[in-house]
Protein backbone atom coordinates (compact mmCIF):
# COMPACT_ATOMS: atom_id res chain seq x y z
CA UNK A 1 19.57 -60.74 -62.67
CA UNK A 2 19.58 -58.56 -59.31
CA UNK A 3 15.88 -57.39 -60.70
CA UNK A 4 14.91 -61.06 -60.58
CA UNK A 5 16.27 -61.95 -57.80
CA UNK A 6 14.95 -59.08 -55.83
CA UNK A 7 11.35 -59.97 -57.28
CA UNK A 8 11.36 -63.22 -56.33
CA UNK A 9 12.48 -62.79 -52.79
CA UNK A 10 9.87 -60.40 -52.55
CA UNK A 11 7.26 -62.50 -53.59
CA UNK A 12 8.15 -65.36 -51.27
CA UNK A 13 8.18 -62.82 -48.33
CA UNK A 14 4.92 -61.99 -49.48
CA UNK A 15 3.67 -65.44 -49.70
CA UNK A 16 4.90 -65.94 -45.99
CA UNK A 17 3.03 -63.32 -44.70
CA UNK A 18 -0.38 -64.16 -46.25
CA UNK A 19 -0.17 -67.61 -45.30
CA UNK A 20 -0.37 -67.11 -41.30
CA UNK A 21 -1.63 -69.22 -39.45
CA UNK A 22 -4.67 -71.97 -39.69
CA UNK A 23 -7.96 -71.40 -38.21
CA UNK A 24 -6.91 -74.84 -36.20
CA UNK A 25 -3.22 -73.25 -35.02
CA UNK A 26 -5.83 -70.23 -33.72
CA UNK A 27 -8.56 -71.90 -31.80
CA UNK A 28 -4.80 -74.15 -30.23
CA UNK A 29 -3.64 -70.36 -29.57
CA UNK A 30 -6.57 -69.22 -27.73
CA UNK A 31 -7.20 -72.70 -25.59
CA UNK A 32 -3.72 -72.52 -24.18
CA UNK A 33 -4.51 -68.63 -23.41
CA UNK A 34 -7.52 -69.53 -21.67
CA UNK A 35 -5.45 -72.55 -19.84
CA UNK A 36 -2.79 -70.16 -18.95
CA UNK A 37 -4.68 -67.20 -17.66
CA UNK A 38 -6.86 -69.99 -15.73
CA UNK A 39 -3.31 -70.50 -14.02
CA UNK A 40 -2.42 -67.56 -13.36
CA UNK A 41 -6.02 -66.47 -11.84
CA UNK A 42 -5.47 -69.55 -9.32
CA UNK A 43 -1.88 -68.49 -8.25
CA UNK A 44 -2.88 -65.13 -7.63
CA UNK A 45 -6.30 -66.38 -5.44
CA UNK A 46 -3.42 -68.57 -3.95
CA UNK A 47 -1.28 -65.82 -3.26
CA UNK A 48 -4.14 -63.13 -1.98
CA UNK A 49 -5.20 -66.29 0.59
CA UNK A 50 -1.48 -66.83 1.73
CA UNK A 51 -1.31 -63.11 2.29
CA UNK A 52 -4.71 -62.97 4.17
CA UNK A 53 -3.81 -66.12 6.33
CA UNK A 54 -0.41 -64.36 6.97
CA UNK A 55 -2.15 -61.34 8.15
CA UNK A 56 -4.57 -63.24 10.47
CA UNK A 57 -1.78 -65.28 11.75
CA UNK A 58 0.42 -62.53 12.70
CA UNK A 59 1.30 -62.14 16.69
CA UNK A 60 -0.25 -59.45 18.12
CA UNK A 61 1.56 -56.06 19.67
CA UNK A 62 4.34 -57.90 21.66
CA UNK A 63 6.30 -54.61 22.92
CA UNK A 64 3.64 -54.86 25.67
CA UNK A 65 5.23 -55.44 29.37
């Protein structure tokens, strides 16, 4: 009975793993890839212009007298 048992679970592990997923559940996967790193490449250009402006803005040598 363990034999059996054993087989079986096997084979429905196997089954699980072959199945994976749909070409549909893919081309979801990669749009919300391209959505996020489209996200993140406008935060960073958001960030490197806040930095830039911060830069620019900053008050000049003030230990003059």
């Amino acid at each position: 009975m363990k034999k059996v048992l054993a087989l079986l679970t096997a084979f429905v592990f196997v089954g699980l793993v072959a199945c994976g997923p749909s070409a549909d559940e893919k081309k979801a996967m990669e749009e919300q890839q391209k959505s996020a790193d489209s996200a993140a490449n406008a935060l960073l250009q958001q960030a490197s212009t806040a930095a830039a402006d911060t830069v620019v803005a900053a008050p000049a040598d003030t230990t003059k007298k």
